[in-house]
Structure formats: C-alpha cells, structure tokens
N, C-alpha and C. Protein backbone atom coordinates (compact mmCIF):
# COMPACT_ATOMS: atom_id res chain seq x y z
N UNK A 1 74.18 25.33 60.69
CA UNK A 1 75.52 25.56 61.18
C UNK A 1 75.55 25.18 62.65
N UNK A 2 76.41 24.67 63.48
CA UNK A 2 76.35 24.13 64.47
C UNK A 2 77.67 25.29 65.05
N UNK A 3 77.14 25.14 66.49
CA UNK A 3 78.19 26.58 67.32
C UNK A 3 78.36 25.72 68.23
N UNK A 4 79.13 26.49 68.54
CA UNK A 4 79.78 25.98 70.39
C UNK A 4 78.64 26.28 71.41
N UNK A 5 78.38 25.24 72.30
CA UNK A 5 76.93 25.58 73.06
C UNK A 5 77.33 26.84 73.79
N UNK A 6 78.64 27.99 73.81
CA UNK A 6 78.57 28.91 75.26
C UNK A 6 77.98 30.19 73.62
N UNK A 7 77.80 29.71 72.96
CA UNK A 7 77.34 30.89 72.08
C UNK A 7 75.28 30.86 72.02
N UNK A 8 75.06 32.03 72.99
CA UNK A 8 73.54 31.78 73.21
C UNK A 8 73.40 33.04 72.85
N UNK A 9 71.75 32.80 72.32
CA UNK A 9 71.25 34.13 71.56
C UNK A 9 71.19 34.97 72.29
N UNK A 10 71.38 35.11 74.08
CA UNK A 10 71.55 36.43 74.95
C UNK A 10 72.77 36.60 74.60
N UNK A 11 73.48 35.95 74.44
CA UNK A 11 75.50 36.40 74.15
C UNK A 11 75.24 37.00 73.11
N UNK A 12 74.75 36.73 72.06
CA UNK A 12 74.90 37.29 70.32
C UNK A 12 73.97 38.53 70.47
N UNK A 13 72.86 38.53 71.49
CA UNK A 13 72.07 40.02 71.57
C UNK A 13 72.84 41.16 72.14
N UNK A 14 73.58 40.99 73.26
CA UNK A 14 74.07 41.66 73.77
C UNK A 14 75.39 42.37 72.95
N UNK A 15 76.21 40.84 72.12
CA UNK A 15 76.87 41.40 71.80
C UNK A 15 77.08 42.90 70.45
N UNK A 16 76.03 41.99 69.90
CA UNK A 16 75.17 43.24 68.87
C UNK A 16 74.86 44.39 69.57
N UNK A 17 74.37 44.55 70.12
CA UNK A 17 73.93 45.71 70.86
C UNK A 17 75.01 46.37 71.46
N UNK A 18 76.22 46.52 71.71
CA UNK A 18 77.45 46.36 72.11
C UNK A 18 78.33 47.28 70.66
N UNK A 19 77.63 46.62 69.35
CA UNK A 19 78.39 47.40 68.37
C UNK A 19 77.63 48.47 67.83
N UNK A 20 76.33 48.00 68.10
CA UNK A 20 75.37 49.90 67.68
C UNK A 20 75.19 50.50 68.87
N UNK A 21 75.56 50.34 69.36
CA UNK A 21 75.41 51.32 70.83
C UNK A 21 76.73 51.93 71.23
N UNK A 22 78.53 50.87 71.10
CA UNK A 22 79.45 51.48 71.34
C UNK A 22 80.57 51.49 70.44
N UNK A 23 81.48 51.46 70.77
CA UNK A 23 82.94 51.11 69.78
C UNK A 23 83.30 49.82 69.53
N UNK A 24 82.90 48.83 70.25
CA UNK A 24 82.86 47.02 70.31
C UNK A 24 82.89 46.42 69.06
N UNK A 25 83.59 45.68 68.32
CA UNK A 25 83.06 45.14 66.78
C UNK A 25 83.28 43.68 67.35
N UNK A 26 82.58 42.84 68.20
CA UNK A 26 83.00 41.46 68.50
C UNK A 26 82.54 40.44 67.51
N UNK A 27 83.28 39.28 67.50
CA UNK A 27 82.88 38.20 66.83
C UNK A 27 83.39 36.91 67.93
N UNK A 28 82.76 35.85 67.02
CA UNK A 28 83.15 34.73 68.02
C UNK A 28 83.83 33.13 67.49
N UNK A 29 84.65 32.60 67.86
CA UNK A 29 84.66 31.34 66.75
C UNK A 29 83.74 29.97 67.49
N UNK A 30 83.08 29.64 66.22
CA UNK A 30 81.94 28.91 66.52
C UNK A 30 82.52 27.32 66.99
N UNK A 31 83.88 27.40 66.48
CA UNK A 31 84.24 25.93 67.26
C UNK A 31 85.15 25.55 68.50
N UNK A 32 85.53 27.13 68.63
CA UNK A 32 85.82 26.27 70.17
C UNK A 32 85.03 27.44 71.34
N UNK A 33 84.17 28.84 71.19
CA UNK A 33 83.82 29.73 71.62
C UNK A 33 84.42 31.09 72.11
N UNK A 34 85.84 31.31 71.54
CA UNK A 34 86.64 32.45 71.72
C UNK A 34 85.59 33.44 71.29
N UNK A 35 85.91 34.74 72.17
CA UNK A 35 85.66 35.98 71.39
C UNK A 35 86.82 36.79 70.67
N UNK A 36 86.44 37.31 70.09
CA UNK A 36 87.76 38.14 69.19
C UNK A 36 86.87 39.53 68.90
N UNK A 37 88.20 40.48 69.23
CA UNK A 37 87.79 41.61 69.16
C UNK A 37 88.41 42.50 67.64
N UNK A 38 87.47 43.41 66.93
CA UNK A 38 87.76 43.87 66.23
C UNK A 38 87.60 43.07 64.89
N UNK A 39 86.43 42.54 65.14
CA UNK A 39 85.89 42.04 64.42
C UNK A 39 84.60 42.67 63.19
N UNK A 40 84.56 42.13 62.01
CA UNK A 40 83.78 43.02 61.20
C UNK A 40 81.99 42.45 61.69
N UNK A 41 81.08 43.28 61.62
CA UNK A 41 79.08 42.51 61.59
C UNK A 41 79.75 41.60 60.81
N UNK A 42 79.80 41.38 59.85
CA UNK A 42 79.59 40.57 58.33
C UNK A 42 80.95 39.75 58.51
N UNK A 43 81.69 39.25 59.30
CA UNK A 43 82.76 38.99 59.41
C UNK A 43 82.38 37.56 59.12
N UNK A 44 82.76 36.29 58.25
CA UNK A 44 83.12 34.78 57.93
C UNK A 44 84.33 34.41 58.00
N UNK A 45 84.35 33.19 58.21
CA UNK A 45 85.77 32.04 57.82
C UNK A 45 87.06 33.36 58.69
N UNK A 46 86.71 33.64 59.71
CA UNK A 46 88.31 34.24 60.01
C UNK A 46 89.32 33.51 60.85
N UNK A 47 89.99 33.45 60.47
CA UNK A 47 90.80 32.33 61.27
C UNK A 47 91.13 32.65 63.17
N UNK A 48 90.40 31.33 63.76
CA UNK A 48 90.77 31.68 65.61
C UNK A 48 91.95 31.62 65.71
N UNK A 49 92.33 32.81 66.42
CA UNK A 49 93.96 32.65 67.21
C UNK A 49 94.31 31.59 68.51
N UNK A 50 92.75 30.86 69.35
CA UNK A 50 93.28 29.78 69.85
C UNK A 50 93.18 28.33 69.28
N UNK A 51 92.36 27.97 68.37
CA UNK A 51 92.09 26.53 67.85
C UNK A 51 92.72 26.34 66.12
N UNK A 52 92.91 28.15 65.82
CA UNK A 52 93.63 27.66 64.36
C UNK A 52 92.42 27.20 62.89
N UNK A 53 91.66 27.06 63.39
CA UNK A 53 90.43 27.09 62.65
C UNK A 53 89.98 28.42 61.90
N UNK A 54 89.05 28.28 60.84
CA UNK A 54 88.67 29.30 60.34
C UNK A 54 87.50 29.41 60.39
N UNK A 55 86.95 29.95 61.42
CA UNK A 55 85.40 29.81 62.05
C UNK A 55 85.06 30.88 63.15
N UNK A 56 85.78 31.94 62.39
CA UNK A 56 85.51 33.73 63.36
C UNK A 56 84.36 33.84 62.60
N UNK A 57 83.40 34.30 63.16
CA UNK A 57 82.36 35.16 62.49
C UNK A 57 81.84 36.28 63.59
N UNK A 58 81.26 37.33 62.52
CA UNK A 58 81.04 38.63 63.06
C UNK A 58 79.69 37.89 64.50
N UNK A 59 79.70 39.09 65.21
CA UNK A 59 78.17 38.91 66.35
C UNK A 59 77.24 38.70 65.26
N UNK A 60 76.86 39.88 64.40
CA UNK A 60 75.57 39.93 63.75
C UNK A 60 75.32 39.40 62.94
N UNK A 61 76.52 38.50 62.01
CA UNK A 61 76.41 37.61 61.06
C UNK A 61 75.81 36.33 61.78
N UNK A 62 76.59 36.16 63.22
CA UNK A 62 76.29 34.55 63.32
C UNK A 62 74.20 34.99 63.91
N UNK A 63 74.29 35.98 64.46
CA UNK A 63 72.92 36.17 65.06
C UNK A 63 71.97 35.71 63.90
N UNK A 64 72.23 35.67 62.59
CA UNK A 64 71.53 35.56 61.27
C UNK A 64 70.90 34.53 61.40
N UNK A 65 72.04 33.56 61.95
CA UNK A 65 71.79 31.96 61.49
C UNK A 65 70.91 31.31 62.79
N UNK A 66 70.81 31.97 63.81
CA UNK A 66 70.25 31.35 65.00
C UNK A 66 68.40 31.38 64.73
C-alpha cells in the first residue's frame, strides 16, 4: 500500500498511543495526508473530506501495514 510520505511510523506511533492512553480515535487519508478525527483502530476505505477519496484509515490499522 503506498501512503502519503508525511505519514511516518513516529506519526502512526504516537498516534496510537494517543487512542490507548486518551479519548483520540485518529485516522489518516493515505492520499493526500489529512488527519480525521473520530475515527475507528480498524477504520478502511472512509471517504476524505479534503480530496474526496476513499482512503481514511484508522492509526492502528494503517500502523499494520508499515
């Protein structure tokens, strides 16, 4: 799977750590690098509110693939 280069495994650690540690559920879309909040771990295919794409995925899902 190919990401947007601002998505680095310190971004995806932190952000994980972010949802077992607080109230945070972030995800990110892998093609243009938005974050979106209120996002599910396991979150796929959710559609970005800036590029219109369907390429939200949860922090801990995309952390899978790295």
């Amino acid at each position: 799977m190919k990401m947007h280069e601002s998505l680095t495994t310190d971004l995806l650690c932190e952000a994980v750590k972010s949802e077992m540690f607080g109230l945070e559920n972030p995800g990110f879309c892998i093609t243009c690098g938005l974050e979106h909040d209120s996002c599910e771990p396991d979150a796929r295919n959710y559609s970005c509110e800036e590029c219109g794409t369907p390429t939200v995925f949860g922090a801990a899902e995309l952390l899978l693939y790295l």
